[in-house]
C-alpha atoms as a PDB file:
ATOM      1  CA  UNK A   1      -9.858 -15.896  30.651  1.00  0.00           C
ATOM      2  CA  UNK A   2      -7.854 -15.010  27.767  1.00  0.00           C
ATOM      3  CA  UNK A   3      -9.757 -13.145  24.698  1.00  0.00           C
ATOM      4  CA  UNK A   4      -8.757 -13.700  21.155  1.00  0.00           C
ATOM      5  CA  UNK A   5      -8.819 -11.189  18.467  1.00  0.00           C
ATOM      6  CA  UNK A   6     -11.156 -12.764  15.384  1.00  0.00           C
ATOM      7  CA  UNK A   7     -10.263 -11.736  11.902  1.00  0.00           C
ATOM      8  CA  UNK A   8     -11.413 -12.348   8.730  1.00  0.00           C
ATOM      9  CA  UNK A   9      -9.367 -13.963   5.703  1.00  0.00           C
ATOM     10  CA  UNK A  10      -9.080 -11.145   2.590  1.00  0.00           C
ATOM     11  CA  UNK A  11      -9.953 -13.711   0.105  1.00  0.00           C
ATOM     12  CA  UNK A  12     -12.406 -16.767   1.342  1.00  0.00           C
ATOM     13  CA  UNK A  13     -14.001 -14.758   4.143  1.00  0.00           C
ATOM     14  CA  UNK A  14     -13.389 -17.611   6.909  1.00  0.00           C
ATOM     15  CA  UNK A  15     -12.939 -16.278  10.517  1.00  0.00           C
ATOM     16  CA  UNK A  16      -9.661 -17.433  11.974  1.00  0.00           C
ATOM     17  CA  UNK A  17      -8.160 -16.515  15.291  1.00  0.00           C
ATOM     18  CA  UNK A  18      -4.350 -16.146  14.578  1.00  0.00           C
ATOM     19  CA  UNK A  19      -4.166 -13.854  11.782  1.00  0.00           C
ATOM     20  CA  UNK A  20      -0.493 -12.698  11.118  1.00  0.00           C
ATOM     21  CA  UNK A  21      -0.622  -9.576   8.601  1.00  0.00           C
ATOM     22  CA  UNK A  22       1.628  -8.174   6.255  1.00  0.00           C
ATOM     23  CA  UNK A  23       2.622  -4.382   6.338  1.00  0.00           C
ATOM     24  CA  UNK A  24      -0.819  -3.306   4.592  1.00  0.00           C
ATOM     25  CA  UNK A  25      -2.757  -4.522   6.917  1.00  0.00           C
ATOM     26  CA  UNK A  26      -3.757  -7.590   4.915  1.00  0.00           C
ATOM     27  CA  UNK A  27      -4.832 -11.058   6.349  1.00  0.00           C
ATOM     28  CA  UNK A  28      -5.279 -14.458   4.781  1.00  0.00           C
ATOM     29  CA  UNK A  29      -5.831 -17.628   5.878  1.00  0.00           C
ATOM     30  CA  UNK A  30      -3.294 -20.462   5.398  1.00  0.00           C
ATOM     31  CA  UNK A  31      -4.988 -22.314   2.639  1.00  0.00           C
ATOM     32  CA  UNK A  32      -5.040 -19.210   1.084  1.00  0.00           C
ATOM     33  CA  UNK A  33      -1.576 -18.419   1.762  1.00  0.00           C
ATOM     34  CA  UNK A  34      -0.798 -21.799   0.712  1.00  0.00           C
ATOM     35  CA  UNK A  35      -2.821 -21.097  -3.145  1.00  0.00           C
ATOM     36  CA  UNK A  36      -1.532 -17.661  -3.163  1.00  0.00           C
ATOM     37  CA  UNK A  37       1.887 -18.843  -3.030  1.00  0.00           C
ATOM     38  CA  UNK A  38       1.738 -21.611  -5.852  1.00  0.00           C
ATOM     39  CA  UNK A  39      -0.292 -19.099  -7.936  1.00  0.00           C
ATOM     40  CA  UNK A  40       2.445 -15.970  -7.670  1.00  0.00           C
ATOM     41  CA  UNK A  41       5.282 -18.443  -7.601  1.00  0.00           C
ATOM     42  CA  UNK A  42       3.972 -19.455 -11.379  1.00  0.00           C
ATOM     43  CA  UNK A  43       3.199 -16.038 -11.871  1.00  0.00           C
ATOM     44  CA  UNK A  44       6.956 -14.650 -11.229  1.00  0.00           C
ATOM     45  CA  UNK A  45       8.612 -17.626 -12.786  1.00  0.00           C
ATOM     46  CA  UNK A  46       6.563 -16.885 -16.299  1.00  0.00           C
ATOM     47  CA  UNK A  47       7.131 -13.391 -16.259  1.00  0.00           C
ATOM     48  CA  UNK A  48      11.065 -14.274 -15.309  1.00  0.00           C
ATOM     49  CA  UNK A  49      11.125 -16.450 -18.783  1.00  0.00           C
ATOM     50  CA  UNK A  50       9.388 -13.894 -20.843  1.00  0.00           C
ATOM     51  CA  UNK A  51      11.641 -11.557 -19.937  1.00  0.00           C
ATOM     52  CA  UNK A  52      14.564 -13.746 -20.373  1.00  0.00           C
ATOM     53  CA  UNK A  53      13.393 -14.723 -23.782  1.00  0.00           C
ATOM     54  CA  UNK A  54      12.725 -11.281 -25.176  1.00  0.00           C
ATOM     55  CA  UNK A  55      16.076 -10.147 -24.019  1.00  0.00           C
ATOM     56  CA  UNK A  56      17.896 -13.065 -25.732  1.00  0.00           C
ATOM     57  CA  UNK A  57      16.099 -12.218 -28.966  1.00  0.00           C
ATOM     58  CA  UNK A  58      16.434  -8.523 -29.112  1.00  0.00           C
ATOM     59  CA  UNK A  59      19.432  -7.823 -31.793  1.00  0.00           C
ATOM     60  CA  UNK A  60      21.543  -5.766 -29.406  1.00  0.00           C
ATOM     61  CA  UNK A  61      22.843  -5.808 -25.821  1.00  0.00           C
ATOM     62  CA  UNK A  62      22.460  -2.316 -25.226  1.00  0.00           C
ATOM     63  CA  UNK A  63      21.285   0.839 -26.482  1.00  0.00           C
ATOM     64  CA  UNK A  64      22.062   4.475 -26.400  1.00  0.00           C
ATOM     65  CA  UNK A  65      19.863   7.731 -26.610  1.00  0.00           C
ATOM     66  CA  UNK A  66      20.395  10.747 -28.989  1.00  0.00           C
ATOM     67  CA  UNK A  67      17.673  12.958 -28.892  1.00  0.00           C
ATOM     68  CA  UNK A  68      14.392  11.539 -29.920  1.00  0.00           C
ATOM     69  CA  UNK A  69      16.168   8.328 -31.238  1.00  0.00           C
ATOM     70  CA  UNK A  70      17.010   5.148 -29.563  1.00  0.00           C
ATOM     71  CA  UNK A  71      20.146   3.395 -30.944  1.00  0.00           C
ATOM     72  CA  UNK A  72      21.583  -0.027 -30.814  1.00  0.00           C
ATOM     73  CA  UNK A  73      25.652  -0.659 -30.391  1.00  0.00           C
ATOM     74  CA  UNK A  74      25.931  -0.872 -34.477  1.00  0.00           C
ATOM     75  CA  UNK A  75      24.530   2.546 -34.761  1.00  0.00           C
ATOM     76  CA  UNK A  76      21.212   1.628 -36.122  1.00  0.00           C
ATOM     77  CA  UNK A  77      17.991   2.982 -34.739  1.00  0.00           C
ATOM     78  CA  UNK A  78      15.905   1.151 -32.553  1.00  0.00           C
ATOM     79  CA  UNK A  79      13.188   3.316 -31.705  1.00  0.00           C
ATOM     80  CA  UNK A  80      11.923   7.264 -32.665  1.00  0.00           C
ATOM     81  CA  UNK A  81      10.013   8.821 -30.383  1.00  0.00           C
ATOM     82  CA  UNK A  82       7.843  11.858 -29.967  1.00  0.00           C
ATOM     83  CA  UNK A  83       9.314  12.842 -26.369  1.00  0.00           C
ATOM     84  CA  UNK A  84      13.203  13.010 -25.611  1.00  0.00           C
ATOM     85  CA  UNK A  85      11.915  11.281 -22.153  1.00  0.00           C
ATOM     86  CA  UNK A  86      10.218   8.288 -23.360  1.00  0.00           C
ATOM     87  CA  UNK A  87      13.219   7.973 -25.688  1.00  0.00           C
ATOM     88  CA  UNK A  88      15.609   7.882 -22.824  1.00  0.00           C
ATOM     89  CA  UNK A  89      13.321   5.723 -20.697  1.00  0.00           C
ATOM     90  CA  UNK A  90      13.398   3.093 -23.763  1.00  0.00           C
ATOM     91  CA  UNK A  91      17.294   3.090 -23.835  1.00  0.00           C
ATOM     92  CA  UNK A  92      17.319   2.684 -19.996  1.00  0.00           C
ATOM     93  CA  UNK A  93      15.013  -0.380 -20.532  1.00  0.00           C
ATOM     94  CA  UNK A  94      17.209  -2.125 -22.773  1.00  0.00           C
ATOM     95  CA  UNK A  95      17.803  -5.896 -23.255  1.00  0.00           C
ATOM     96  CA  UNK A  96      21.045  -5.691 -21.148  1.00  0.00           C
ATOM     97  CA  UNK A  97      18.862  -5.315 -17.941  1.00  0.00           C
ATOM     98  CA  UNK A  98      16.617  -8.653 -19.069  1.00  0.00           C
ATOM     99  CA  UNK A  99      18.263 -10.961 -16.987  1.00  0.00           C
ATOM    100  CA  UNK A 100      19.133  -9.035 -14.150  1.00  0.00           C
ATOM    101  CA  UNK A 101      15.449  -8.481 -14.171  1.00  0.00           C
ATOM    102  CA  UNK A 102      14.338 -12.214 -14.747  1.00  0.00           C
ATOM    103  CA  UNK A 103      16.906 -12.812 -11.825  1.00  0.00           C
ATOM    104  CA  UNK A 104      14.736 -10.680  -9.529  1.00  0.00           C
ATOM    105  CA  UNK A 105      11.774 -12.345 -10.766  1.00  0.00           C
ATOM    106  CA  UNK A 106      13.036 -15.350  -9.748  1.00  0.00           C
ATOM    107  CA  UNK A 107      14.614 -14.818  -6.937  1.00  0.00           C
ATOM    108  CA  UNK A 108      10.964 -13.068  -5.855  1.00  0.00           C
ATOM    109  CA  UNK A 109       9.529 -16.346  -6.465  1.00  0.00           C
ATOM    110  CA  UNK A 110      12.028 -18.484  -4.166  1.00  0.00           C
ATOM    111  CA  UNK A 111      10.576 -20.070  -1.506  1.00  0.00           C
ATOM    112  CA  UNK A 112       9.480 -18.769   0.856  1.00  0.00           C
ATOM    113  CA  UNK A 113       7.386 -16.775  -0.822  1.00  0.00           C
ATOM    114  CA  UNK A 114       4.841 -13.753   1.211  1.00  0.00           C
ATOM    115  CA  UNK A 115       2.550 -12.986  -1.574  1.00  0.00           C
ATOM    116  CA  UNK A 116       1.481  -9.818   0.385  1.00  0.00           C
ATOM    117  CA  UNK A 117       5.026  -9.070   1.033  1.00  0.00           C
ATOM    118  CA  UNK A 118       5.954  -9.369  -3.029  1.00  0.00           C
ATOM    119  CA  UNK A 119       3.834  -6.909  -4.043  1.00  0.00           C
ATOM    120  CA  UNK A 120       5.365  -4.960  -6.097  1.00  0.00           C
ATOM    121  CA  UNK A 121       7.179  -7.787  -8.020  1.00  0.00           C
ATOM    122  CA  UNK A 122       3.622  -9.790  -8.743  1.00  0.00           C
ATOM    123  CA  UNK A 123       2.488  -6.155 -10.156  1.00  0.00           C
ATOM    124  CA  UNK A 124       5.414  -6.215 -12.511  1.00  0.00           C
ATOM    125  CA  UNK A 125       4.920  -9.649 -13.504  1.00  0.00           C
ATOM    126  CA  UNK A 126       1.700  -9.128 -14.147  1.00  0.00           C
ATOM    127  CA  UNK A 127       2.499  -5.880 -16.160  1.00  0.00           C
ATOM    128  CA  UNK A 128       5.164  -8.291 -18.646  1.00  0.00           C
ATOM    129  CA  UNK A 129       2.686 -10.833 -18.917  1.00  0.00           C
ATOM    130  CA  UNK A 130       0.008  -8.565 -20.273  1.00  0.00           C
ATOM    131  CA  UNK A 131       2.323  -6.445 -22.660  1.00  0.00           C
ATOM    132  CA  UNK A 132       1.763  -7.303 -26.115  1.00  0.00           C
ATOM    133  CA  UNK A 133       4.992  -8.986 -27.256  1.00  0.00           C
END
């Protein structure tokens, strides 16, 4: 007689046998898998486009740090800041990383797609989405 190990699904609560978990320990069932994965895939591909489209529009490619003051390639200022650290972490952000950061995004949302195994890349989506613009 062979004894099977009963767990319980994270999100609906239903007791399934076979319960393959990620690296945190987490376990869902497959129709939650299954609504998980539509739900993050639309998640990542929004925050992707976001970022695409607020890298497009920004006036400058790149930007440069001096000091407490952000500048963009014509030598105007972008940004002043109160900290020489948040002014270098703004030039390090700058639209020249948007779409090699909406490629991740996307690529993140390729099938297939582990929800419990993106993370960290459905936290950062969800961080763009609810940045004011």
């Amino acid at each position: 007689m062979t004894s099977e190990r009963l767990h319980r699904c994270e999100l609906c609560g239903v007791i399934i046998a076979e319960a393959p978990a990620d690296t945190s320990g987490d376990v869902l069932c497959p129709e939650c898998t299954d609504h998980l994965s539509d739900a993050a895939t639309e998640l990542l591909r929004r925050a992707a486009h976001r970022v695409r489209d607020l890298g497009e529009a920004a006036e400058s490619d790149g930007w440069t740090v001096g000091g407490y003051l952000v500048y963009e390639d014509d030598g105007g200022v972008t940004a002043a800041c109160t900290f020489v650290e948040d002014a270098a972490w703004i030039a390090m952000m700058s639209p020249a990383l948007a779409g090699h950061l909406a490629a991740w995004l996307e690529w993140s949302a390729s099938p297939p797609l582990e929800p419990l195994e993106q993370r960290e890349a459905l936290a950062l989506a969800r961080a763009l989405l609810t940045t004011p613009p």
